[in-house]
C-alpha atoms as a PDB file:
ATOM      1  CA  UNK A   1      17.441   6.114 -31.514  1.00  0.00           C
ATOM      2  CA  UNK A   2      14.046   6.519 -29.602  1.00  0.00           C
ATOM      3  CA  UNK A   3      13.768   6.244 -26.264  1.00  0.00           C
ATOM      4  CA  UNK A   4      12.502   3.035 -24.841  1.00  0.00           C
ATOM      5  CA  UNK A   5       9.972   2.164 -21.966  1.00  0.00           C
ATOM      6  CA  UNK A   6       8.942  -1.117 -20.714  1.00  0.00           C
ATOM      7  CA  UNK A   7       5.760  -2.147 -20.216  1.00  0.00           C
ATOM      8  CA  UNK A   8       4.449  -4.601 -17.111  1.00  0.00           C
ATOM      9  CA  UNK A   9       1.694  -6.468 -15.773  1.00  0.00           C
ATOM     10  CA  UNK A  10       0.908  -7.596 -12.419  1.00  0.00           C
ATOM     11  CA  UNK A  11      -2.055 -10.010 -11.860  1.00  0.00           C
ATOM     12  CA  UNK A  12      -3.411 -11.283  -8.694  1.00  0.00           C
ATOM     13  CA  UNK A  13      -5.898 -14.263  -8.587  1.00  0.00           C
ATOM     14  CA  UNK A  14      -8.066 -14.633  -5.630  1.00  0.00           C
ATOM     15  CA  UNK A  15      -9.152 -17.609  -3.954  1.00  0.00           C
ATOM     16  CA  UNK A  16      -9.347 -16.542  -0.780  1.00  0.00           C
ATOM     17  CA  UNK A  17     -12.328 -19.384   0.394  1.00  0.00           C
ATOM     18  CA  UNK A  18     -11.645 -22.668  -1.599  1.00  0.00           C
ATOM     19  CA  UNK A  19      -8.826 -23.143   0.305  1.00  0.00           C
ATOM     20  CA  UNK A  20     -11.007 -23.827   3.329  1.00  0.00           C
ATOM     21  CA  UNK A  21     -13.910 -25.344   1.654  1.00  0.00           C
ATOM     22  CA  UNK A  22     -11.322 -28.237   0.817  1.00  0.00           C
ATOM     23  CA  UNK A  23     -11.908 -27.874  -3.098  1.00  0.00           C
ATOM     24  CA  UNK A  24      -7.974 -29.234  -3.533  1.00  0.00           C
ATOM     25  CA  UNK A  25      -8.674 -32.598  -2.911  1.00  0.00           C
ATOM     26  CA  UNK A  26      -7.797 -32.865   0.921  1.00  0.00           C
ATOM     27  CA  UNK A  27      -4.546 -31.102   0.423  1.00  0.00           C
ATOM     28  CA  UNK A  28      -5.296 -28.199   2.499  1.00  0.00           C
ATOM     29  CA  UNK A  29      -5.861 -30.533   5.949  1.00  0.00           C
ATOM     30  CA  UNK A  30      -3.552 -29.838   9.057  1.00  0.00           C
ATOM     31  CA  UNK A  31      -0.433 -31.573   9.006  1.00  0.00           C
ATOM     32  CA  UNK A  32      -1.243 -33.285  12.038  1.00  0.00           C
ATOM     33  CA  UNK A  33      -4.257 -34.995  10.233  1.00  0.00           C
ATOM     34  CA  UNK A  34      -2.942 -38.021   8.958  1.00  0.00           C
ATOM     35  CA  UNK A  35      -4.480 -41.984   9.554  1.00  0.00           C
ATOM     36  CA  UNK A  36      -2.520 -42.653  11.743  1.00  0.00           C
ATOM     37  CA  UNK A  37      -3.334 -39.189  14.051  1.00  0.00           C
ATOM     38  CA  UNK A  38      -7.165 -38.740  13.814  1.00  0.00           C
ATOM     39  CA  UNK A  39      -7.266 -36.570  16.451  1.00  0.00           C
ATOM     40  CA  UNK A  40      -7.669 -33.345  14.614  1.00  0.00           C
ATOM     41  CA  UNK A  41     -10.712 -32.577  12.345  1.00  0.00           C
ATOM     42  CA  UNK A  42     -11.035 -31.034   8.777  1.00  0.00           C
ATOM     43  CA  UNK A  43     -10.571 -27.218   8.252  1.00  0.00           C
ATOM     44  CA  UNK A  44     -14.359 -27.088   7.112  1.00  0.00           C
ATOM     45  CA  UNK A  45     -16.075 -25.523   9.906  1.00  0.00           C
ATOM     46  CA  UNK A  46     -17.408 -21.906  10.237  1.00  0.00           C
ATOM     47  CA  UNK A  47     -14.717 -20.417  11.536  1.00  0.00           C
ATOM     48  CA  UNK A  48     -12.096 -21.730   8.712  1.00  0.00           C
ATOM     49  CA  UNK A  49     -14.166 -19.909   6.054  1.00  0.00           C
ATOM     50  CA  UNK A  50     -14.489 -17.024   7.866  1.00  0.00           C
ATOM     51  CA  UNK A  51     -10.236 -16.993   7.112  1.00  0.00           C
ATOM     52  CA  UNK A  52     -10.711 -17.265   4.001  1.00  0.00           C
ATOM     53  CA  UNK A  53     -13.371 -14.373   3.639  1.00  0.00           C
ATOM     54  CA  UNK A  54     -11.549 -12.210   5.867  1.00  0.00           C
ATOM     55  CA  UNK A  55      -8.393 -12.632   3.489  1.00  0.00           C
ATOM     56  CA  UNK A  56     -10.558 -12.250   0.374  1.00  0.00           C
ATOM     57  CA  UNK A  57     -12.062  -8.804   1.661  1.00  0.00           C
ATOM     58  CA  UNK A  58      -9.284  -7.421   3.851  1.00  0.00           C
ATOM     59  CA  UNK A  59      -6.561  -8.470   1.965  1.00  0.00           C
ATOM     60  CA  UNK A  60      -7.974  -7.505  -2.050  1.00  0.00           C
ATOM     61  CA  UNK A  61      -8.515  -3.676  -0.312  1.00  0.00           C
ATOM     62  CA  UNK A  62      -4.248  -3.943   1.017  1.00  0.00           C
ATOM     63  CA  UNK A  63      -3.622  -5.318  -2.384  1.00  0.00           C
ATOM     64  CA  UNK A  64      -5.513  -2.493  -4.319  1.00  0.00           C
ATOM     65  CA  UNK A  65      -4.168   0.241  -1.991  1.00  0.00           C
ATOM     66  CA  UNK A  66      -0.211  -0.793  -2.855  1.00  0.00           C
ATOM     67  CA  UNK A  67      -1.348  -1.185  -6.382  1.00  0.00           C
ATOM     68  CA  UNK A  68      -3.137   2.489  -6.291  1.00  0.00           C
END
């Protein structure tokens, strides 16, 4: 018999910023945001994206130096 090898495939999908840009329908407000708590705004400002592009460029370089 041959030897045998097994073959794998990791993907990664990025969506680093449409978390914050609340493209899932409201789903990604604070807990603490509900109608009966108004206090607390949306995570749509500035400094929410920012998050997101900080994950999308810091962490992709982490992910592609484990993956090197």
């Amino acid at each position: 018999m041959g030897k045998k090898r097994a073959l794998c495939c990791i993907s990664v999908d990025i969506d680093a910023v449409a978390g914050w840009l609340g493209s899932y329908g409201g789903e990604d407000k604070r807990p603490s945001e509900t109608p009966a708590n108004p206090g607390h705004p949306p995570l749509r400002g500035t400094s929410d994206i920012s998050r997101g592009l900080f994950a999308g460029t810091i962490g992709v370089r982490r992910l592609l130096k484990m993956f090197d």
